[in-house]
N, C-alpha and C. Protein backbone atom coordinates (compact mmCIF):
# COMPACT_ATOMS: atom_id res chain seq x y z
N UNK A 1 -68.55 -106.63 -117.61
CA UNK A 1 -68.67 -105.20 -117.67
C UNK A 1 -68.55 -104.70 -119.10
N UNK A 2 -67.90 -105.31 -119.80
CA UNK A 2 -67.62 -105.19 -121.14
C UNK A 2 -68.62 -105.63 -122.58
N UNK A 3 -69.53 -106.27 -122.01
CA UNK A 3 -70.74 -107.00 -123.00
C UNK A 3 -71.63 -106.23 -122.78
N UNK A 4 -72.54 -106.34 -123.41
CA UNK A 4 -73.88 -106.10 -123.25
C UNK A 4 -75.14 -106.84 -123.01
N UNK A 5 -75.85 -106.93 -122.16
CA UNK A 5 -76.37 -108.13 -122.14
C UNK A 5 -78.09 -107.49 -122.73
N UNK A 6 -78.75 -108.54 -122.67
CA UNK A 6 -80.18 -108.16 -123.13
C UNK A 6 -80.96 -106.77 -122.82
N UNK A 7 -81.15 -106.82 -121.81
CA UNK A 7 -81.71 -105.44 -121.18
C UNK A 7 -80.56 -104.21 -122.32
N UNK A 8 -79.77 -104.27 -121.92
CA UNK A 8 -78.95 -102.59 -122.63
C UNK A 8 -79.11 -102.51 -124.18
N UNK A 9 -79.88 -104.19 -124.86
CA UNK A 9 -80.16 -104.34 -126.26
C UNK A 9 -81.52 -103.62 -126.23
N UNK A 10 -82.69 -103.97 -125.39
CA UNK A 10 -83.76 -103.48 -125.19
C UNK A 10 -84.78 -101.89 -124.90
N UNK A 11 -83.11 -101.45 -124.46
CA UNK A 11 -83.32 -100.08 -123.80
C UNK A 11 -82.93 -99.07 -125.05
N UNK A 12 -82.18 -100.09 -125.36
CA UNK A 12 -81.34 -99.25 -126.42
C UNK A 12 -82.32 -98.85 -128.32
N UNK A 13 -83.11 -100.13 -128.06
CA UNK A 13 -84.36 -100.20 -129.07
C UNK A 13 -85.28 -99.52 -128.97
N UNK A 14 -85.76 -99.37 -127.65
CA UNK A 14 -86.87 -98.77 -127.39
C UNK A 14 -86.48 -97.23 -127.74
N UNK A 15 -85.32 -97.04 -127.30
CA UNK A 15 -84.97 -95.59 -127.56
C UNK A 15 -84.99 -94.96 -129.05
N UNK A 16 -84.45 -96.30 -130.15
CA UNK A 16 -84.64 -95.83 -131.44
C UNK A 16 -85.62 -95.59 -131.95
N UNK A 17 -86.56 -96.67 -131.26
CA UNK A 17 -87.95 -96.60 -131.97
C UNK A 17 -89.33 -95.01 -131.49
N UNK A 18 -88.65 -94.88 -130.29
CA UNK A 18 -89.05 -93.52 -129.78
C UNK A 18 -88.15 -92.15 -130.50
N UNK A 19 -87.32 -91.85 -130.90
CA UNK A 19 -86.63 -91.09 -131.58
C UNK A 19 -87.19 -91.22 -133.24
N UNK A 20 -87.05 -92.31 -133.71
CA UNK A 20 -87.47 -92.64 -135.40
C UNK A 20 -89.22 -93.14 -136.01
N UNK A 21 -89.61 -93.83 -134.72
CA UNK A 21 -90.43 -94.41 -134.95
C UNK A 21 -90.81 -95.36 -136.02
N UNK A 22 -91.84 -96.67 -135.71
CA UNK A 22 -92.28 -97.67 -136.54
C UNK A 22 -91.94 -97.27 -138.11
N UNK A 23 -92.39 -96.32 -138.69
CA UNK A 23 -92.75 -95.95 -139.93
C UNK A 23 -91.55 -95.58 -140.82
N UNK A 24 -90.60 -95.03 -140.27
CA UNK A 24 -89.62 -94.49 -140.47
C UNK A 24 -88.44 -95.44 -140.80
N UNK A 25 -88.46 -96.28 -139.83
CA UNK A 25 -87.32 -97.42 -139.19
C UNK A 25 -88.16 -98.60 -140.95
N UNK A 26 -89.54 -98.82 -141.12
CA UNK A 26 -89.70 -99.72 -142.34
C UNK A 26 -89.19 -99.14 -143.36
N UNK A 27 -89.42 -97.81 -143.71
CA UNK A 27 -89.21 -97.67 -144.77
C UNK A 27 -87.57 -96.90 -145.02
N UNK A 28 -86.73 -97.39 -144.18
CA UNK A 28 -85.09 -97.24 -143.87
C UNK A 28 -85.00 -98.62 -144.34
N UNK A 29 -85.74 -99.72 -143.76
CA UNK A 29 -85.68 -100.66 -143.98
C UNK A 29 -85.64 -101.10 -145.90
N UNK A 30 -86.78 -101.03 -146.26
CA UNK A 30 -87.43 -101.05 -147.16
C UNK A 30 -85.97 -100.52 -148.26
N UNK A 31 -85.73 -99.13 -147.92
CA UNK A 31 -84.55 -98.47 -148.79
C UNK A 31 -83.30 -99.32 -149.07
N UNK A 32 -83.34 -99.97 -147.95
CA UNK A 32 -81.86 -100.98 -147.07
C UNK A 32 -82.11 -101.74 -148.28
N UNK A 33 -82.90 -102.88 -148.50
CA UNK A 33 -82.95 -103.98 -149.09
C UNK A 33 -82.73 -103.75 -150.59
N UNK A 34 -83.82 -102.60 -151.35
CA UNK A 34 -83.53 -102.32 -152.39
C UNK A 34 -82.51 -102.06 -152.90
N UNK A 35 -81.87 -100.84 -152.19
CA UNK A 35 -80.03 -101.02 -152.76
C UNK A 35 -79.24 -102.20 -152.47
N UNK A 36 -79.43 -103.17 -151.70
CA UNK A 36 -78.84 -104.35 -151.37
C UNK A 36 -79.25 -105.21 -152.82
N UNK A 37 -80.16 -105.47 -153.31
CA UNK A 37 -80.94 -106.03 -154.50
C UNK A 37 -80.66 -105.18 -155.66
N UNK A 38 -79.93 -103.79 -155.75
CA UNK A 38 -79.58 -103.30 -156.85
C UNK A 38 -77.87 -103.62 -156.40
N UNK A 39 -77.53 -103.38 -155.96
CA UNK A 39 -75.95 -103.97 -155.79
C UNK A 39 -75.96 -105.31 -156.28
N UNK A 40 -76.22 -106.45 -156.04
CA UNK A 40 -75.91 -107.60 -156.35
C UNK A 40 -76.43 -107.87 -157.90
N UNK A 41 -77.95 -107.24 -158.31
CA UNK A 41 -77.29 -107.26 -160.13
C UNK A 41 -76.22 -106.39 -160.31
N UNK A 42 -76.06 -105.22 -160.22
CA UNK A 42 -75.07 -105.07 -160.82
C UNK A 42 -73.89 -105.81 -161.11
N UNK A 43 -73.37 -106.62 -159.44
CA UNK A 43 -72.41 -106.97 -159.90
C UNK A 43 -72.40 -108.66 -160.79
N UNK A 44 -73.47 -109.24 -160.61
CA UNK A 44 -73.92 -110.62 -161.43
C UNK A 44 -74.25 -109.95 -162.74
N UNK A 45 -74.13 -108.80 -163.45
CA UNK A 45 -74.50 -108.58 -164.69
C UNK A 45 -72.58 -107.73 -165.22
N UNK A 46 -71.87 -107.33 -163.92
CA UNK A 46 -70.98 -107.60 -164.28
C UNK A 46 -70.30 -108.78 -164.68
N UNK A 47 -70.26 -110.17 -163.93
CA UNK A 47 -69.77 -110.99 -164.04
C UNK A 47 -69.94 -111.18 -165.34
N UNK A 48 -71.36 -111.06 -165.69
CA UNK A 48 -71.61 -111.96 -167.02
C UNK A 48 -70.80 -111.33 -167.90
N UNK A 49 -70.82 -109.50 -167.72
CA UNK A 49 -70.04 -109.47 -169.06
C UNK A 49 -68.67 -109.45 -168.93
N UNK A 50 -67.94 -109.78 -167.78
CA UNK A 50 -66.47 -110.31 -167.93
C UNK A 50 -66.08 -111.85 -168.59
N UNK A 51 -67.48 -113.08 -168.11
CA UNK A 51 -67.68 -113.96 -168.92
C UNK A 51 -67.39 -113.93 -170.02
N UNK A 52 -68.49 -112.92 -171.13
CA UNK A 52 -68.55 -113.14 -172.23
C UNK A 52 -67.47 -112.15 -172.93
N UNK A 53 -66.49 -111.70 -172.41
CA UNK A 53 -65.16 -111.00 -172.91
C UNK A 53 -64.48 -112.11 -172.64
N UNK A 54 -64.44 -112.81 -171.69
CA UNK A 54 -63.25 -113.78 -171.76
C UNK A 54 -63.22 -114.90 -172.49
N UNK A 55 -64.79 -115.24 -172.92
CA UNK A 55 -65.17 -116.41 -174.22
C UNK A 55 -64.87 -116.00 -174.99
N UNK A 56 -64.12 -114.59 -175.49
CA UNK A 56 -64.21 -114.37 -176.82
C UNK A 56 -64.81 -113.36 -177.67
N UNK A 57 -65.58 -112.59 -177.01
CA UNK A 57 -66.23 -111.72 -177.50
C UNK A 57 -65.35 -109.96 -177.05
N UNK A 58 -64.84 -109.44 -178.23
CA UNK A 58 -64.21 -108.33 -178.31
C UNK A 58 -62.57 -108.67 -177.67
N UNK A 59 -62.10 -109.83 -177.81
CA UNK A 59 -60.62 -110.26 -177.40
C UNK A 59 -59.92 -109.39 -178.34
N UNK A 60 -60.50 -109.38 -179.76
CA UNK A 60 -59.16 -108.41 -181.01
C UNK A 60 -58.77 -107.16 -180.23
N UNK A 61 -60.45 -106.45 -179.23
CA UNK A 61 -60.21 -104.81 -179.28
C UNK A 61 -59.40 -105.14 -178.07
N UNK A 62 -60.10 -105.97 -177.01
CA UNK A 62 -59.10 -106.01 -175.57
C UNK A 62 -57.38 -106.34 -176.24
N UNK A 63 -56.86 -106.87 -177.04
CA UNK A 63 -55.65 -106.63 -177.07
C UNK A 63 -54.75 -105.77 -177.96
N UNK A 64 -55.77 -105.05 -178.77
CA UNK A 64 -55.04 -103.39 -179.48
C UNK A 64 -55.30 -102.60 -178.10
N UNK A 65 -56.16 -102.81 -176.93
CA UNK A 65 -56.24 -102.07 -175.81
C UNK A 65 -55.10 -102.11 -174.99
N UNK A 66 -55.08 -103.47 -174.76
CA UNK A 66 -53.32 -103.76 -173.63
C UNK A 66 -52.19 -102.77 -174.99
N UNK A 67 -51.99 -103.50 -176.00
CA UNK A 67 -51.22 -102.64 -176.98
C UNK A 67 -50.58 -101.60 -177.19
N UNK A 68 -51.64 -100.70 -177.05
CA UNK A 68 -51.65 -99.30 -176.79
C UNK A 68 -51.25 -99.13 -175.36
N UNK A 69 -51.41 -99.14 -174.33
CA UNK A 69 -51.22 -99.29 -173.13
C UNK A 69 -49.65 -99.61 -172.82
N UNK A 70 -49.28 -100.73 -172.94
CA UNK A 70 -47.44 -100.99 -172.85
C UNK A 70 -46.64 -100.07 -174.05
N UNK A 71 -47.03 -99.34 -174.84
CA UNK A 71 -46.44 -98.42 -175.63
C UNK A 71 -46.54 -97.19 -174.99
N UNK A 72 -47.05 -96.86 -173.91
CA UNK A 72 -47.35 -95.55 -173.67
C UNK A 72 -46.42 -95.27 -172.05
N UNK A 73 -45.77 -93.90 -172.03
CA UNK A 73 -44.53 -93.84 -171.17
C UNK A 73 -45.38 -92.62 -170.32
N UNK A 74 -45.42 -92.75 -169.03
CA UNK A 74 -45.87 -91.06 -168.25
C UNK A 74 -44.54 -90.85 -167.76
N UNK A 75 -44.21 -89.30 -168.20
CA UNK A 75 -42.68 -89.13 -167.86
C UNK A 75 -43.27 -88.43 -166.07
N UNK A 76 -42.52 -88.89 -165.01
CA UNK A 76 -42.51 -87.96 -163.82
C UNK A 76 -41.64 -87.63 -163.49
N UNK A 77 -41.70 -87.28 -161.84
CA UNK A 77 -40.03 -87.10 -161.23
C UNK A 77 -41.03 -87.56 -159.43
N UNK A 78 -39.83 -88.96 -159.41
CA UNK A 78 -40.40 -89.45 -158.11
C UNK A 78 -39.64 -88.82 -156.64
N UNK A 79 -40.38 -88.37 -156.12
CA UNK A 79 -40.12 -87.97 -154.72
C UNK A 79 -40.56 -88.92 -153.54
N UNK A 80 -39.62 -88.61 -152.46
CA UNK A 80 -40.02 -89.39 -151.50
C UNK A 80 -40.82 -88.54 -150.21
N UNK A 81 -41.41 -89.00 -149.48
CA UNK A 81 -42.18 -88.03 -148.63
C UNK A 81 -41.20 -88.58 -147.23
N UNK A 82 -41.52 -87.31 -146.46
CA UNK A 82 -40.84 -87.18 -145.19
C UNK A 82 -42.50 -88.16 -144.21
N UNK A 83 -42.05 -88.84 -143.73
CA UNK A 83 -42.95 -89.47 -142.42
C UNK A 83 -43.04 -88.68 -141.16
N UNK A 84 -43.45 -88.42 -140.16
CA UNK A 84 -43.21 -88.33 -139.00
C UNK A 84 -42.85 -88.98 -137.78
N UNK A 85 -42.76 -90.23 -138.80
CA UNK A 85 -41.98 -91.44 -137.58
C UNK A 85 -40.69 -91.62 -138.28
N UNK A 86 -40.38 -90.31 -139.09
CA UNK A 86 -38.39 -90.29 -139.20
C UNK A 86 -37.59 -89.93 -138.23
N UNK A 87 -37.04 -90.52 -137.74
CA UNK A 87 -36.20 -89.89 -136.64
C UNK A 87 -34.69 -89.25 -137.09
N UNK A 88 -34.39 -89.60 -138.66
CA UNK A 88 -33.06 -89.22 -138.75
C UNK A 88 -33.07 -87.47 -138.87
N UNK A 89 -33.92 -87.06 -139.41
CA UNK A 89 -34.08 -85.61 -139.02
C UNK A 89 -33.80 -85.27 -141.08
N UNK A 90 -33.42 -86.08 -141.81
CA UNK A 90 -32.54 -85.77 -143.38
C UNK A 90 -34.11 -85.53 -143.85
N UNK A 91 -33.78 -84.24 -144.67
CA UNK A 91 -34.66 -83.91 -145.82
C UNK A 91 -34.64 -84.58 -146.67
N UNK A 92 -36.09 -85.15 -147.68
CA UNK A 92 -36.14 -85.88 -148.95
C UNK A 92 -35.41 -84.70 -149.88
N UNK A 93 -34.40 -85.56 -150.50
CA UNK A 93 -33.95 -84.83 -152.17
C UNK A 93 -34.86 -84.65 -153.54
């Protein structure tokens, strides 16, 4: 009762393809793949240039970067938030 078997896959197609039609459904398609094919350079042209930072290239600036970074203080004031699965009933201070 819980699956679906072939037929409710079939019924269920026919219905998209009557709502969207052939033309529509390719070129959804078509859109699909291209951003799928622009996602993956991006991130293989990321890789490369984490590669070529970690061979060596701009290591002086990456560590006046960390540098600067562990010298630097954000003053706040930490609060705690009330949950609704508190049961003690105490206000955060």
């Amino acid at each position: 009762m819980g699956s679906f078997s072939i037929w409710h896959w079939l019924v269920i197609l026919a219905i998209v393809l009557l709502l969207f039609g052939t033309k529509r459904l390719k070129n959804l398609g078509g859109d699909l793949g291209s951003a799928i094919k622009g996602f993956k350079n991006a991130v293989k042209d990321e890789e490369k240039k984490d590669a070529d930072t970690a061979a060596g290239e701009g290591s002086k600036e990456s560590l006046a970067h960390k540098e600067a970074d562990s010298s630097r203080v954000i003053e706040g004031e930490a609060v705690r938030r009330q949950n609704a699965n508190d049961q003690s009933g105490n206000k955060p201070s």
